[in-house]
C-alpha atoms as a PDB file:
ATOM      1  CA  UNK A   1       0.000   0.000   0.000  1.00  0.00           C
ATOM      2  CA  UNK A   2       1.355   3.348  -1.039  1.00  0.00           C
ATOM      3  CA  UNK A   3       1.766   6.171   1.726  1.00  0.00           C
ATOM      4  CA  UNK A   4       2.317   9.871   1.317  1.00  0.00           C
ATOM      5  CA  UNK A   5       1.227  10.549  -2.088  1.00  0.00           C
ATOM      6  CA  UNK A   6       0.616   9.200  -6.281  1.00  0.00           C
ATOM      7  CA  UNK A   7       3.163   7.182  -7.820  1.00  0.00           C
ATOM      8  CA  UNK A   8       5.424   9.120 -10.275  1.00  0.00           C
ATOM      9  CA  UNK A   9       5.949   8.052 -13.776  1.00  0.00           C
ATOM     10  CA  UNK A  10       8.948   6.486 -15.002  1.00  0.00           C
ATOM     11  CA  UNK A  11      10.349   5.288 -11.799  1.00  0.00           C
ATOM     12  CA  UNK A  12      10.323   1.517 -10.870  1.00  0.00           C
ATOM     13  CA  UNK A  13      10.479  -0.291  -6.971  1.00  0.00           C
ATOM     14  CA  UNK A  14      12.111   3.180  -5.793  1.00  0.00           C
ATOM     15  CA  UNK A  15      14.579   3.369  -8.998  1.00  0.00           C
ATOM     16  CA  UNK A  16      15.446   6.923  -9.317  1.00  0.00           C
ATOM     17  CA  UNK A  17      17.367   7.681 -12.706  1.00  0.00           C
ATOM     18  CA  UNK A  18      20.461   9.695 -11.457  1.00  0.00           C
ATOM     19  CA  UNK A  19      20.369  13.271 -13.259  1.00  0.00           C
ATOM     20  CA  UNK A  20      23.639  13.180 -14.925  1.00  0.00           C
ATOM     21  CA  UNK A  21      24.983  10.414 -16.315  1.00  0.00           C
ATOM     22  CA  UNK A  22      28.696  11.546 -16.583  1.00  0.00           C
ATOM     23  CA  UNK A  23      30.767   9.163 -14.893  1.00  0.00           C
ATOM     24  CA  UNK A  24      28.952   6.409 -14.396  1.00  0.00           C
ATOM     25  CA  UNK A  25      29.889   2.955 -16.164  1.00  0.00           C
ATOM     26  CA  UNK A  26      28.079   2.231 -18.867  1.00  0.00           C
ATOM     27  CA  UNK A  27      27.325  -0.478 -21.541  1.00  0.00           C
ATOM     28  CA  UNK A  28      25.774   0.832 -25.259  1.00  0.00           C
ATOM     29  CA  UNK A  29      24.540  -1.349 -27.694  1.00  0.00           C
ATOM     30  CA  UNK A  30      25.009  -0.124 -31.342  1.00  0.00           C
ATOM     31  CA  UNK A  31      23.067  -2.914 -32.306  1.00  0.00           C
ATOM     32  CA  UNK A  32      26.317  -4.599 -34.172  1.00  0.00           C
ATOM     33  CA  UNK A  33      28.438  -4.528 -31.290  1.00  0.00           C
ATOM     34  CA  UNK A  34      28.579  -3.663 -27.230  1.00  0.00           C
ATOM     35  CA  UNK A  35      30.837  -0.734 -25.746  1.00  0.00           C
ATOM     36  CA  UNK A  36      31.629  -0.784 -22.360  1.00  0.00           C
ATOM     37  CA  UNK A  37      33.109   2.141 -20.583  1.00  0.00           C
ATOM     38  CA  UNK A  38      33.156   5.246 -18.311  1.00  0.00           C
ATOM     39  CA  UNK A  39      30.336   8.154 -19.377  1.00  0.00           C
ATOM     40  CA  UNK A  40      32.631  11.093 -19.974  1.00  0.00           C
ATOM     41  CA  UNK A  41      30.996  13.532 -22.107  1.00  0.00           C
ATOM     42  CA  UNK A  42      27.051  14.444 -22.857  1.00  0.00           C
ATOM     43  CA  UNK A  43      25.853  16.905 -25.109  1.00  0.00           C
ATOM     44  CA  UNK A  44      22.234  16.884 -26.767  1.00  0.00           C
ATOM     45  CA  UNK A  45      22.119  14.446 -29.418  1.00  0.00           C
ATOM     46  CA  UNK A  46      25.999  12.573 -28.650  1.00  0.00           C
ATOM     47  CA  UNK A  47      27.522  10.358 -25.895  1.00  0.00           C
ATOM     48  CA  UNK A  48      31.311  10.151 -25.143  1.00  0.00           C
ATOM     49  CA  UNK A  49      32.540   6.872 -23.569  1.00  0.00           C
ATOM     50  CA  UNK A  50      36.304   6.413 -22.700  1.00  0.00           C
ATOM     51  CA  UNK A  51      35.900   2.423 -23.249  1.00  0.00           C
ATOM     52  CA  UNK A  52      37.759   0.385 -21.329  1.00  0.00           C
ATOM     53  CA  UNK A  53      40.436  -0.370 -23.830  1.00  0.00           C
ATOM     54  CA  UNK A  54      41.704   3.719 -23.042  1.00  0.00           C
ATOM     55  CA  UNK A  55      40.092   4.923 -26.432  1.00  0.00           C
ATOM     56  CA  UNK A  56      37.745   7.748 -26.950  1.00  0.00           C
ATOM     57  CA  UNK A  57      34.130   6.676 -28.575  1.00  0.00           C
ATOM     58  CA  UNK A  58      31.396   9.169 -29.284  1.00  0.00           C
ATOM     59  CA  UNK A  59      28.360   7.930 -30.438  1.00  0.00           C
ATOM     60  CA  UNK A  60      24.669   9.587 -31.237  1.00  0.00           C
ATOM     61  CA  UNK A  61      22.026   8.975 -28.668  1.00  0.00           C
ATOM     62  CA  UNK A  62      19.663   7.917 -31.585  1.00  0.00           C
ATOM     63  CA  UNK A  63      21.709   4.887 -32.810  1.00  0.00           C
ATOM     64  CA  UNK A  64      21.896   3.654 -29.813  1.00  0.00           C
ATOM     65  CA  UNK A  65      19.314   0.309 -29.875  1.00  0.00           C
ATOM     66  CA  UNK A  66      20.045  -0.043 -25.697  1.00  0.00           C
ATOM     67  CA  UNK A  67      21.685   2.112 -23.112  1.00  0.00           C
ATOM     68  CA  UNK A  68      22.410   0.100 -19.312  1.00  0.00           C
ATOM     69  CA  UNK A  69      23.608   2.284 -16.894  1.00  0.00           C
ATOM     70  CA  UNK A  70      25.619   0.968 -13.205  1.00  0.00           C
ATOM     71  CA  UNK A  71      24.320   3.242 -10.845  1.00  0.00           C
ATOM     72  CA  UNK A  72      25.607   1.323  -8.071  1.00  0.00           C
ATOM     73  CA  UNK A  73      26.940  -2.229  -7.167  1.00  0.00           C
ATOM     74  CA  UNK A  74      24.484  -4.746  -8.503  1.00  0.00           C
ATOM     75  CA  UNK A  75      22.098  -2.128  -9.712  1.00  0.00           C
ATOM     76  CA  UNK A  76      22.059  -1.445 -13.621  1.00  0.00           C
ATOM     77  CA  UNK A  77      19.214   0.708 -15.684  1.00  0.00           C
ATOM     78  CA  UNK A  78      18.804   0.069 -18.853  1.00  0.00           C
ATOM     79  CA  UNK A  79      16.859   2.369 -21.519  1.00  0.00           C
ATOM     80  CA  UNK A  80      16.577   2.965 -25.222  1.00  0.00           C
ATOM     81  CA  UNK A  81      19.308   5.593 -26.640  1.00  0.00           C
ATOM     82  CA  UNK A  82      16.272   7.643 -28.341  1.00  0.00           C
ATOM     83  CA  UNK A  83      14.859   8.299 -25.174  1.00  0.00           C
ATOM     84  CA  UNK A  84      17.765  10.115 -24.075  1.00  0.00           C
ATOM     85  CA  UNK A  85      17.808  12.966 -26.879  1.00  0.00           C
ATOM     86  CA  UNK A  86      18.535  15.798 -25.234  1.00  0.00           C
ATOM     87  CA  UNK A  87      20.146  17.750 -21.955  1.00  0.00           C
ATOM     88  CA  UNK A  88      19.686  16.281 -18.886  1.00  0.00           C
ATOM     89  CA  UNK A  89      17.923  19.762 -17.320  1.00  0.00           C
ATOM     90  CA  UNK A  90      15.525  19.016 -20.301  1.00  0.00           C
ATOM     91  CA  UNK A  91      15.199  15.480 -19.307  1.00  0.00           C
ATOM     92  CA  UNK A  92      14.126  16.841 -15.916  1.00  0.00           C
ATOM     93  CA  UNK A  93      11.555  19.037 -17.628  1.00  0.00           C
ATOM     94  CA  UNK A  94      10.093  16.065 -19.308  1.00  0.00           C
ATOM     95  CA  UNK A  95       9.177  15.064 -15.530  1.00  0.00           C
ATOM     96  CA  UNK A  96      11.337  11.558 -15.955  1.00  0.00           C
ATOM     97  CA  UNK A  97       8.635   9.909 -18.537  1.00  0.00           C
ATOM     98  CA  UNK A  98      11.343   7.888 -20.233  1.00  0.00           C
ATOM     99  CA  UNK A  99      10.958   4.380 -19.628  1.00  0.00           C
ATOM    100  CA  UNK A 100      13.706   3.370 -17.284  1.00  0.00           C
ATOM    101  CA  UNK A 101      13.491  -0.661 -16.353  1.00  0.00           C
ATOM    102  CA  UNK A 102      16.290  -2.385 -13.560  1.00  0.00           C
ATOM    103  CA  UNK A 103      18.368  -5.057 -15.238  1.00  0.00           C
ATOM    104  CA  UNK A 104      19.930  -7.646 -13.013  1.00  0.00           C
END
């Protein structure tokens, strides 16, 4: 039974999508191939992933067929890159309606 309020979209068993995603390990699937790296730069429609190879990869958000994020130990979220389009202050704006799920 819920307590204090109406559930919020987008959110999942207390998931909360962190705002930024710069830093945080991350896995993309191009749809021909995985990269697995460190989140180092954002901008609207690109990510930048220093993989863990030590190589620079920037890729566009809309290419992207999946998008898992390690917020912490054991805890992954995974999204579609499409949904991501965007600043994260506009992200924020869109009141968190995209679609994260917890991967195990």
């Amino acid at each position: 039974m819920r307590q204090g309020g109406r559930r919020r979209r987008g959110r999942e068993r207390g998931i909360h999508p962190p705002v930024t995603l710069l830093g945080y390990r991350v896995e993309l699937n191009t749809g021909r191939s995985v990269i697995r790296g460190t989140l180092v730069d954002e901008t609207a429609k690109t990510l930048t992933v220093r993989t863990d190879e030590g190589s620079l990869c920037r890729l566009p958000k809309d290419q992207l067929v999946e998008v898992v994020v390690e917020v912490s130990r054991g805890v992954r979220l995974r999204t579609e890159g499409r949904r991501l389009i965007g600043l994260p202050a506009e992200r924020l704006k869109r009141a968190m309606r995209y679609g994260w799920s917890r991967s195990v």
